[in-house]
Protein backbone atom coordinates (compact mmCIF):
# COMPACT_ATOMS: atom_id res chain seq x y z
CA UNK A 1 4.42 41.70 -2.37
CA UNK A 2 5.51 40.59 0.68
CA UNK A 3 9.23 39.80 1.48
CA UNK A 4 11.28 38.47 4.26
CA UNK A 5 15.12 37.75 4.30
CA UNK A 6 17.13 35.38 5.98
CA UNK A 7 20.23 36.39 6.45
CA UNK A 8 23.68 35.41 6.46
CA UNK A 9 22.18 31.63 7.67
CA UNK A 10 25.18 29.69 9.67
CA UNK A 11 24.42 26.17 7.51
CA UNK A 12 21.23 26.35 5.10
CA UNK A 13 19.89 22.68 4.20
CA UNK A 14 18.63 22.68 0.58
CA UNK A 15 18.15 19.10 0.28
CA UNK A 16 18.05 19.61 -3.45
CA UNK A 17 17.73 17.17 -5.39
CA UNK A 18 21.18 16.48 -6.79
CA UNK A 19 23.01 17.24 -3.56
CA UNK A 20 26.26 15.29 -3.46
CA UNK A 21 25.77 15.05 0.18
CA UNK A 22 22.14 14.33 -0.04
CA UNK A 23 21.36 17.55 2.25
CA UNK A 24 22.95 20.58 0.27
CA UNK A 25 25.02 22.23 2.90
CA UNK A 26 25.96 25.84 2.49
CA UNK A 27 27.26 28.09 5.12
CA UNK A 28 26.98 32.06 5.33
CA UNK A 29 24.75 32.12 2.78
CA UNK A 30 21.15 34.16 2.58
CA UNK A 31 17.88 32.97 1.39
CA UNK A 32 15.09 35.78 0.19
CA UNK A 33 10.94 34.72 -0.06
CA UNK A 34 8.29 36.38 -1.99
CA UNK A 35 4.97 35.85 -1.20
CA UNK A 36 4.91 32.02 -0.50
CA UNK A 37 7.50 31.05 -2.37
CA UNK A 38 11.46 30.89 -2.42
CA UNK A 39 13.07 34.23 -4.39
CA UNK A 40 16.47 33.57 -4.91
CA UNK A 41 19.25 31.87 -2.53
CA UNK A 42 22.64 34.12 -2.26
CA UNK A 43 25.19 36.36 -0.55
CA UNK A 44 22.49 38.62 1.61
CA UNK A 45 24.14 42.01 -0.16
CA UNK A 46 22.86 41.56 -3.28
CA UNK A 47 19.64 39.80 -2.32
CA UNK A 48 19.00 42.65 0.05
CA UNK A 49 20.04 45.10 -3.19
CA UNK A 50 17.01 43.82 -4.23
CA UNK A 51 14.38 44.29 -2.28
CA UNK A 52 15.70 48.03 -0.66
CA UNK A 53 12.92 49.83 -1.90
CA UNK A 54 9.97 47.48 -0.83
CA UNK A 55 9.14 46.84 2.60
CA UNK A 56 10.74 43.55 4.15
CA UNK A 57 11.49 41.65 7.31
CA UNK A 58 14.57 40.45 7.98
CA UNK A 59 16.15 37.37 10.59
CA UNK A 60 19.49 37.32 11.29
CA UNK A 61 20.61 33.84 10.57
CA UNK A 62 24.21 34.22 11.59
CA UNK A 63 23.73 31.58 14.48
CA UNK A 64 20.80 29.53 12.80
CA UNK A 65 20.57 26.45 11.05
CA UNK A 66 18.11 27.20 8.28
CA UNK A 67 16.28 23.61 6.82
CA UNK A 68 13.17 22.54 5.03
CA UNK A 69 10.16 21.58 7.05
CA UNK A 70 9.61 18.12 7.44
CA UNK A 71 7.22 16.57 5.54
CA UNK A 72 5.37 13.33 7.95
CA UNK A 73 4.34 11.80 5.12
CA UNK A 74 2.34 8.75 7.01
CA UNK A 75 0.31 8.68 9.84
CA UNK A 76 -2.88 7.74 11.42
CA UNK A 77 -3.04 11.19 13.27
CA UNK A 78 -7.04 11.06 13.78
CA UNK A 79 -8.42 8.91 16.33
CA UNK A 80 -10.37 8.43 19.53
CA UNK A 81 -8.94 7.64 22.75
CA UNK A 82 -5.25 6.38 23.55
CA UNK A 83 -4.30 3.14 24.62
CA UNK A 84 -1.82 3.77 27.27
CA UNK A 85 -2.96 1.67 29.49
CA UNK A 86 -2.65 -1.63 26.47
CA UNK A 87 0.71 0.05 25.96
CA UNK A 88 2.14 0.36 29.52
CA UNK A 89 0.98 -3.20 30.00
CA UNK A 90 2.85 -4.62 27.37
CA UNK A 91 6.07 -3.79 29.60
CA UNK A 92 5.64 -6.83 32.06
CA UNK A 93 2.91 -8.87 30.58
CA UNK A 94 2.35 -10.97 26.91
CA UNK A 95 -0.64 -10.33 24.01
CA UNK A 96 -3.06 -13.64 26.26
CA UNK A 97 -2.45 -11.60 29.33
CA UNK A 98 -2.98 -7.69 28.41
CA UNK A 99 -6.23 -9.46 26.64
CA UNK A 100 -7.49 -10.39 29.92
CA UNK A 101 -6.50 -7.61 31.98
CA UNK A 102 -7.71 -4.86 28.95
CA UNK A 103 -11.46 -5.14 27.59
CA UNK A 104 -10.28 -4.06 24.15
CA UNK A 105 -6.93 -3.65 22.34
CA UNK A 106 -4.72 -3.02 19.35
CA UNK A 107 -7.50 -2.37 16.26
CA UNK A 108 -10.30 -3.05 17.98
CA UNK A 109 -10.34 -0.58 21.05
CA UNK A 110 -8.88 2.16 18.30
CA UNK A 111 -12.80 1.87 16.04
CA UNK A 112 -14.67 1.41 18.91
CA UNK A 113 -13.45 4.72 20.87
CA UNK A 114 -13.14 6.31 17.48
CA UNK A 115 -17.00 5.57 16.51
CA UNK A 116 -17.89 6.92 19.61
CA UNK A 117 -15.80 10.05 19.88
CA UNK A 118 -18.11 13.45 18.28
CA UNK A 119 -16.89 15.29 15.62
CA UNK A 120 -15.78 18.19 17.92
CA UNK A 121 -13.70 15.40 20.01
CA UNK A 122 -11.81 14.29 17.09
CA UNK A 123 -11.04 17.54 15.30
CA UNK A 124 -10.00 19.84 18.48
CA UNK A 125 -7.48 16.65 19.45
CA UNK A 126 -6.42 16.44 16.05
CA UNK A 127 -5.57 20.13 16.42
CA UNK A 128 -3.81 20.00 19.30
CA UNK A 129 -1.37 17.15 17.49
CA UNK A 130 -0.83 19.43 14.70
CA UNK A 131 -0.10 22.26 16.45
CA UNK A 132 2.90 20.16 18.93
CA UNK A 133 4.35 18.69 15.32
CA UNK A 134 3.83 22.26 13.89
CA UNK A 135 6.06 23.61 16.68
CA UNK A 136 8.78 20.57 15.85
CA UNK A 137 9.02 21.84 12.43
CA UNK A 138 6.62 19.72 10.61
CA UNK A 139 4.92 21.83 8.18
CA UNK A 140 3.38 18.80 5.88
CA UNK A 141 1.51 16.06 7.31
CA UNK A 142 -0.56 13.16 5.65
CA UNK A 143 -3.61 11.70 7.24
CA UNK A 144 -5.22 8.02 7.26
CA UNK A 145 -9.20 7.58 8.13
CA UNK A 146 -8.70 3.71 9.09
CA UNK A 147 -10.59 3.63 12.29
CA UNK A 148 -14.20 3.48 11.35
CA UNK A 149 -14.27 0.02 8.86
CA UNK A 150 -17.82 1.09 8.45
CA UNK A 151 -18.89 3.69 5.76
CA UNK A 152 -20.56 6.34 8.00
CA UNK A 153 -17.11 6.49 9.94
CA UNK A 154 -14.71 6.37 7.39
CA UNK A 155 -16.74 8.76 4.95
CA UNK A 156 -16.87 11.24 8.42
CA UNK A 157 -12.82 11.00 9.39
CA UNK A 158 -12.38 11.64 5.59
CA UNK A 159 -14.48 14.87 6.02
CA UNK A 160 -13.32 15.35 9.13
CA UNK A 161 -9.43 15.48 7.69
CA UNK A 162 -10.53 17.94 5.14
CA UNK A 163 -11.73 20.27 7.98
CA UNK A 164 -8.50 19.88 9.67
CA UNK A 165 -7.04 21.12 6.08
CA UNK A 166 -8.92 24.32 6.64
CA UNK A 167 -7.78 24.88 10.02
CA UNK A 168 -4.56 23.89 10.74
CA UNK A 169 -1.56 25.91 8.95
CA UNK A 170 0.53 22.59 7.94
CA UNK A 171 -0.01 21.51 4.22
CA UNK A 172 -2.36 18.22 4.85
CA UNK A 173 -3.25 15.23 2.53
CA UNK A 174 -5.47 12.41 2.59
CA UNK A 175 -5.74 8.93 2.76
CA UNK A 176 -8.24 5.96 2.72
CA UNK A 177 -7.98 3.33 4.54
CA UNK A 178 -11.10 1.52 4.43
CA UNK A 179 -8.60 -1.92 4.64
CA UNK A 180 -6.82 -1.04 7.02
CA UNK A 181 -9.32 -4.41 8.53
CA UNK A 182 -12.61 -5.59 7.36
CA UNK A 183 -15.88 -5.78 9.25
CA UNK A 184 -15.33 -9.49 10.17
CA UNK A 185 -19.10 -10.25 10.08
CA UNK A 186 -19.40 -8.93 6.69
CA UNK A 187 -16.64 -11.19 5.72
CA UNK A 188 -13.67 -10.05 3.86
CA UNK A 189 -15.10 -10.46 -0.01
CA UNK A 190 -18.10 -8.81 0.88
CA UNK A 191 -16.04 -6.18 2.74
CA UNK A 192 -13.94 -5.41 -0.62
CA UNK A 193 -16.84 -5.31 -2.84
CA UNK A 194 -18.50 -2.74 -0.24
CA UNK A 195 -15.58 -0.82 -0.27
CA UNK A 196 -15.50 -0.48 -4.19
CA UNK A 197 -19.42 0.15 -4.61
CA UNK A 198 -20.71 2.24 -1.82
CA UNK A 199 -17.65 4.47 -0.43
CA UNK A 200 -15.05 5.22 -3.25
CA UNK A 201 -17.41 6.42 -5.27
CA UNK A 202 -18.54 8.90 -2.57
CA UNK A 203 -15.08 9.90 -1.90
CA UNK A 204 -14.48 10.32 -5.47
CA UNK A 205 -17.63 12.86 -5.87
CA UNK A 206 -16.80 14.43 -2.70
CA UNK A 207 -12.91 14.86 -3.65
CA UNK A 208 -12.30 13.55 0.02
CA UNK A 209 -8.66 11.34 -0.07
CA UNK A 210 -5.90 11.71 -2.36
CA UNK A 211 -5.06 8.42 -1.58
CA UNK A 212 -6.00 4.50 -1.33
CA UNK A 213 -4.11 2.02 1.37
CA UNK A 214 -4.21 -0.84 2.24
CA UNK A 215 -2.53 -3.36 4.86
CA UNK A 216 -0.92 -6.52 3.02
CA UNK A 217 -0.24 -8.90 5.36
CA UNK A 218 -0.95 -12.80 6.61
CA UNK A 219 -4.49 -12.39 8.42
CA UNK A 220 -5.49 -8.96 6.75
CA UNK A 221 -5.15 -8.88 2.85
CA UNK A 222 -3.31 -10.72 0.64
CA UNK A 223 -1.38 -9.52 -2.91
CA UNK A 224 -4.62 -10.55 -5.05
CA UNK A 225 -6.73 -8.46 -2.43
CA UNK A 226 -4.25 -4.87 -2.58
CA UNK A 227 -4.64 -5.53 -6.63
CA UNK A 228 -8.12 -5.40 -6.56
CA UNK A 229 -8.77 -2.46 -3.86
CA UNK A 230 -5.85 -0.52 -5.26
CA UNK A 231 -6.83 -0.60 -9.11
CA UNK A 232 -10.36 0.29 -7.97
CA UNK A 233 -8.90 3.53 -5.98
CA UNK A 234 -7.22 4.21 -8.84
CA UNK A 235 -10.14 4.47 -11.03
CA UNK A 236 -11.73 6.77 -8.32
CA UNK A 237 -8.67 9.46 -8.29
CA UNK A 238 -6.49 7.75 -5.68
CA UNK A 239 -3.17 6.89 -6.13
CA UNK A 240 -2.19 3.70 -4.51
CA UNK A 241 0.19 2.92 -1.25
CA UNK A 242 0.61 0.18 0.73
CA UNK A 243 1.18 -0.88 4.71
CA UNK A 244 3.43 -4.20 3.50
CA UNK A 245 6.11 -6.46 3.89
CA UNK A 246 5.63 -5.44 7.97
CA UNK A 247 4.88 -8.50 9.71
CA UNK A 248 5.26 -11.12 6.38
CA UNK A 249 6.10 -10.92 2.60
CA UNK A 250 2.63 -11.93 0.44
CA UNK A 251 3.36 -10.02 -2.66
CA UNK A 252 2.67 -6.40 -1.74
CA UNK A 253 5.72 -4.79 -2.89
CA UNK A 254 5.33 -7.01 -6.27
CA UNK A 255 1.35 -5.18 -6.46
CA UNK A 256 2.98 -1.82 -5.50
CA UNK A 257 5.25 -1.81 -8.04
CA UNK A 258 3.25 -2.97 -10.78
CA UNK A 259 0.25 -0.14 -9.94
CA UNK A 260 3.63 2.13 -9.45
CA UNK A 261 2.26 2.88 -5.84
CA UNK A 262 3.35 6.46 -4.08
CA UNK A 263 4.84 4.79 -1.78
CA UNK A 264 4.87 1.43 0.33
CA UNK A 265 5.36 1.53 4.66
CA UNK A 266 7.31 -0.64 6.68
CA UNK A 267 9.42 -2.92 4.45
CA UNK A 268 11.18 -4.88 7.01
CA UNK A 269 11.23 -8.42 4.98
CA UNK A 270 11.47 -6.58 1.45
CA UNK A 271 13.71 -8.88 -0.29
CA UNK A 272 16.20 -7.75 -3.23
CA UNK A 273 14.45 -8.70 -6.11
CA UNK A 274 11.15 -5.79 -4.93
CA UNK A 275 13.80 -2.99 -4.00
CA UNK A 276 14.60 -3.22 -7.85
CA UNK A 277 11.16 -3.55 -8.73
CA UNK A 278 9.92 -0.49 -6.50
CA UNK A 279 13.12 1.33 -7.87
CA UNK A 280 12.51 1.42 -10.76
CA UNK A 281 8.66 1.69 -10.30
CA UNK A 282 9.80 4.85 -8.85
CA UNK A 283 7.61 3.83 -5.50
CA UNK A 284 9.68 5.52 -2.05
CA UNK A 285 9.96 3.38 0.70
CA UNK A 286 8.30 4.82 3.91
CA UNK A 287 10.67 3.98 6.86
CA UNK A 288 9.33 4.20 10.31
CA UNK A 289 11.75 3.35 13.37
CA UNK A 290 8.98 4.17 16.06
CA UNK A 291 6.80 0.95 14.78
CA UNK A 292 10.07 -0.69 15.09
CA UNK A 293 10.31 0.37 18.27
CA UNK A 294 7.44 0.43 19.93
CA UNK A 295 6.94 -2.77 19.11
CA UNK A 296 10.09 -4.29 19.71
CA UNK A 297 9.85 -5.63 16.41
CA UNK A 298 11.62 -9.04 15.78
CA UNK A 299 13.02 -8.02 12.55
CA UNK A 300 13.69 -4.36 12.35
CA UNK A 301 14.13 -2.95 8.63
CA UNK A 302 17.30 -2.74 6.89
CA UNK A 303 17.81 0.87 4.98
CA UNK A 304 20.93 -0.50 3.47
CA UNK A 305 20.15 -2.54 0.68
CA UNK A 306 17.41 0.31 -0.27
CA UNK A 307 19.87 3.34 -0.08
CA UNK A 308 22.31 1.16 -1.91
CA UNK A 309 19.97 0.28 -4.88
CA UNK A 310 19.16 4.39 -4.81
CA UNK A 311 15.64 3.41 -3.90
CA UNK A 312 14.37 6.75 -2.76
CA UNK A 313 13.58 6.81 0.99
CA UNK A 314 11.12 8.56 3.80
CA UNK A 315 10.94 8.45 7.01
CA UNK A 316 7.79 9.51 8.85
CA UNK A 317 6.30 9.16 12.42
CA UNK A 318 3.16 6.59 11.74
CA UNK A 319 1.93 8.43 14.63
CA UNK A 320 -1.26 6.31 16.06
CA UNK A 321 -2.78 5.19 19.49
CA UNK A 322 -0.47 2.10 19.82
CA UNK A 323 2.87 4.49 18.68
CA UNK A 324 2.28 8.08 19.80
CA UNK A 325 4.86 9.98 18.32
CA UNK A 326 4.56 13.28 17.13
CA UNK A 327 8.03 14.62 16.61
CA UNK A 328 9.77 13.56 13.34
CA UNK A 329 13.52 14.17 14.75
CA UNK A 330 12.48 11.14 17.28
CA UNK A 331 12.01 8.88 14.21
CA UNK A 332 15.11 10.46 12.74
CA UNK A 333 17.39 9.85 15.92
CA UNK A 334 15.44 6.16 15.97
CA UNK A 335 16.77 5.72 12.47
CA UNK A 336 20.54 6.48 12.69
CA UNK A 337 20.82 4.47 16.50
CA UNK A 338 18.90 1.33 15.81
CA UNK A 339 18.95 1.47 11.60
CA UNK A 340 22.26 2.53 11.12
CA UNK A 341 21.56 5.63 8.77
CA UNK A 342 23.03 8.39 8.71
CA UNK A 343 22.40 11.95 10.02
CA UNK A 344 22.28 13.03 5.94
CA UNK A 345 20.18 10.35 4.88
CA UNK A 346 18.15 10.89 7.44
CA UNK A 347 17.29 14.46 7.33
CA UNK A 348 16.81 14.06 3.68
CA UNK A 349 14.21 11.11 4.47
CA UNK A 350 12.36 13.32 6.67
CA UNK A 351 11.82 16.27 3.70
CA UNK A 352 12.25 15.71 0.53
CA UNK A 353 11.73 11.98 0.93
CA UNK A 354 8.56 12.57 2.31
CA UNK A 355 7.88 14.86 -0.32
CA UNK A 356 8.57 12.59 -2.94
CA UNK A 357 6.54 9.82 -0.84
CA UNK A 358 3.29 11.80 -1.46
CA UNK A 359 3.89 13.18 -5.18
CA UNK A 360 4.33 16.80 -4.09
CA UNK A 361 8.18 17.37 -4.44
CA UNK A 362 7.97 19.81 -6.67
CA UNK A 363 6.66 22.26 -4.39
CA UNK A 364 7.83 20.85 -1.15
CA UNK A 365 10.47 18.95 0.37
CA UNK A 366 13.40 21.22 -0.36
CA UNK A 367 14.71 24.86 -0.54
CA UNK A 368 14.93 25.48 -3.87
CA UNK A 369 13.76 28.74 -5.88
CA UNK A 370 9.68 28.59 -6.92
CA UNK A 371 9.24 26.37 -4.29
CA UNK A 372 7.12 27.14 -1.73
CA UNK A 373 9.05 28.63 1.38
CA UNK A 374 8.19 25.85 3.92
CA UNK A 375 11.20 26.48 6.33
CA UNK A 376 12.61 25.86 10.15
CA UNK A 377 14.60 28.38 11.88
CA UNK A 378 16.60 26.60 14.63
CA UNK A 379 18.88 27.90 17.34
CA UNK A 380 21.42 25.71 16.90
CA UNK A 381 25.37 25.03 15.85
CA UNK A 382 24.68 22.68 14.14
CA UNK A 383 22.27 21.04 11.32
CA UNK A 384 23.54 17.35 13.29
CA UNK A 385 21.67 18.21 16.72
CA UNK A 386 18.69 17.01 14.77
CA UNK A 387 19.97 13.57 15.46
CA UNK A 388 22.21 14.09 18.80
CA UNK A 389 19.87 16.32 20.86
CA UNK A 390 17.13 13.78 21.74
CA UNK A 391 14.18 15.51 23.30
CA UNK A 392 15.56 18.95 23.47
CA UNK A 393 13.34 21.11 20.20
CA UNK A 394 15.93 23.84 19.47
CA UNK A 395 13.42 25.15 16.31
CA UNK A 396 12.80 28.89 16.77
CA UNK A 397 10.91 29.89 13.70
CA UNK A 398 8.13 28.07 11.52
CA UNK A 399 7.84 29.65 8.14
CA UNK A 400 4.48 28.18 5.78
CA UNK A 401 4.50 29.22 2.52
CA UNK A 402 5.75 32.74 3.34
CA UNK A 403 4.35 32.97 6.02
CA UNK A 404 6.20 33.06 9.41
CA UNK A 405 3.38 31.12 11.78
CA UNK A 406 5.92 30.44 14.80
């Protein structure tokens, strides 16, 4: 067996689940792993009692902040070229004007550079993604296909996401987004029934997304449309989640709770009435302040009326071409400036919220013993510089299910 001992940590997060202060603060305390997963948490004597006979590494701690890795639990990581050029542009100039300056933009320039990258292009990018959030201390990261529409493209990111599995050291799941558009001369009906007949069932056989989404919104899909694509990934072993309630409110929340959805993104015009329905649908609320952002959106999202209702929460990066953000802490300092959260709820968004937001919290998310020992090291005095320090990465250490990989 292998062991390793961190000792005598300065403030150790273990965002447990029934933290009174939502992040489970102790100080001068020691945390022992076993193989890949968490020993026992203690005073470092008798921890260290322990193991004195077997061969073990130790880290001093005494100046550390010690904290779960985060958990990105929604993104659209794989993709073609970027569109900083569409992005830049949208400093000075309007949607009619970028159009005529740009070629493509938005959706479309995002498939059509996607289609054309090779497999090699997409995967060694992806990789180089992974390994910057990796080195941020994200050690779990979910994965939408979304920029093919067609079958061949979306059936090859899908692949394509599972090879990333292999290679990269973060934990990685899944998703489908077939709707995340629809092939506008196929027409959208057409494009729905496709979806159900000719590609879940291949990703079904192929085990190739954990996951089914789908963006519900005025001009893309309405409630009746999620219902239908959503039940169907269901019957082909994906659970169902939902881009909604960004830009409109069509009944997406309503069709997430009643499939009891992982999780639902955006939310910024959820109304009362869904936060009690996703509540207590037990669907988590995927927050993501760099949308908000980036975008300059005209009605950022509200956290309180969620975190008051105890609707759990995420946060995550939705890192894409039009929002390229691959550090979680910048969504986390996003959502305490502009969203009004706290540095508490906010770190436990970003871990065991995410966690929760992709049905694995019982392994991840948290440091708790027989999970698995996904940890940060950071030099730091403090757990709060993961909301002050903007731009400055103070995380020393990368531990992945035992294993320390930076």
């Amino acid at each position: 067996m292998n062991y390793i001992l961190l000792k005598n940590c300065r403030e150790l997060l273990t965002v447990e689940e029934n933290a009174k202060d939502l992040i489970g603060l102790n100080k001068n305390i020691s945390l022992l792993i076993e193989d890949a997963k968490i020993k026992k948490i203690g005073a470092y004597e008798k921890l260290k009692e322990e193991i004195l006979s077997r061969t073990f590494q130790e880290i001093d701690c005494s100046n550390k902040v010690v904290m779960p890795g985060y958990v990105d639990c929604h993104t659209h990581l794989i993709f073609g070229e970027s569109r900083v050029d569409e992005y830049v542009a949208s400093f000075t100039m309007n949607k009619e004007e970028i159009k005529n300056k740009i070629p493509r933009t938005g959706l479309e320039a995002s498939i059509f550079s996607t289609r054309n990258s090779t497999d090699e292009e997409l995967i060694n990018s992806s990789l180089v993604k992974l390994n910057r959030m990796l080195k941020h201390g994200t050690t779990t990261v979910e994965i939408k296909s979304g920029y093919g529409i067609d079958k061949d493209t979306e059936l090859r990111l899908l692949k394509l996401i599972n090879i990333l599995k292999e290679k990269a050291p973060q934990t990685i799941l899944s998703t489908y987004l077939g709707a995340h558009y629809f092939d506008t001369e196929m027409g959208k009906e057409k494009y729905i029934d496709f979806m159900i007949k000719e590609v879940m069932p291949i990703i079904k056989k192929e085990n190739l997304a954990q996951f089914c989404d789908i963006w519900c919104d005025e001009g893309y899909y309405d409630a009746n449309d999620c219902y239908k694509v959503l039940k169907a990934g269901l019957e082909n072993n994906m659970l169902p989640t939902l881009h909604t309630e960004c830009y409109s409110a069509i009944g997406g929340a309503k069709v997430a709770a009643e499939l009891k959805a992982a999780n639902v993104g955006h939310l910024n015009y959820i109304s009362l009435e869904d936060i009690e329905l996703l509540k207590e649908a037990n669907v988590v609320g995927v927050l993501i302040p760099t949308t908000d952002f980036s975008v300059k959106h005209k009605k950022p999202f509200d956290p309180k009326p969620m975190l008051d209702k105890k609707m759990t929460i995420a946060i995550a990066t939705n890192l894409n071409p039009g929002n390229w953000v691959e550090d979680m802490e910048i969504s986390m300092i996003l959502a305490c400036r502009n969203h009004k959260m706290t540095e508490n709820e906010a770190i436990r968004a970003a871990t065991l919220g995410g966690a929760k937001a992709l049905r694995i919290d019982k392994d991840y998310g948290s440091l708790e013993v027989g999970k698995f020992a996904d940890i940060q090291i950071r030099n730091s005095d403090s757990y709060k510089n993961v909301v002050y320090k903007f731009g400055v990465n103070e995380v020393e250490h990368v531990i992945k299910r035992g294993k320390i990989i930076f």
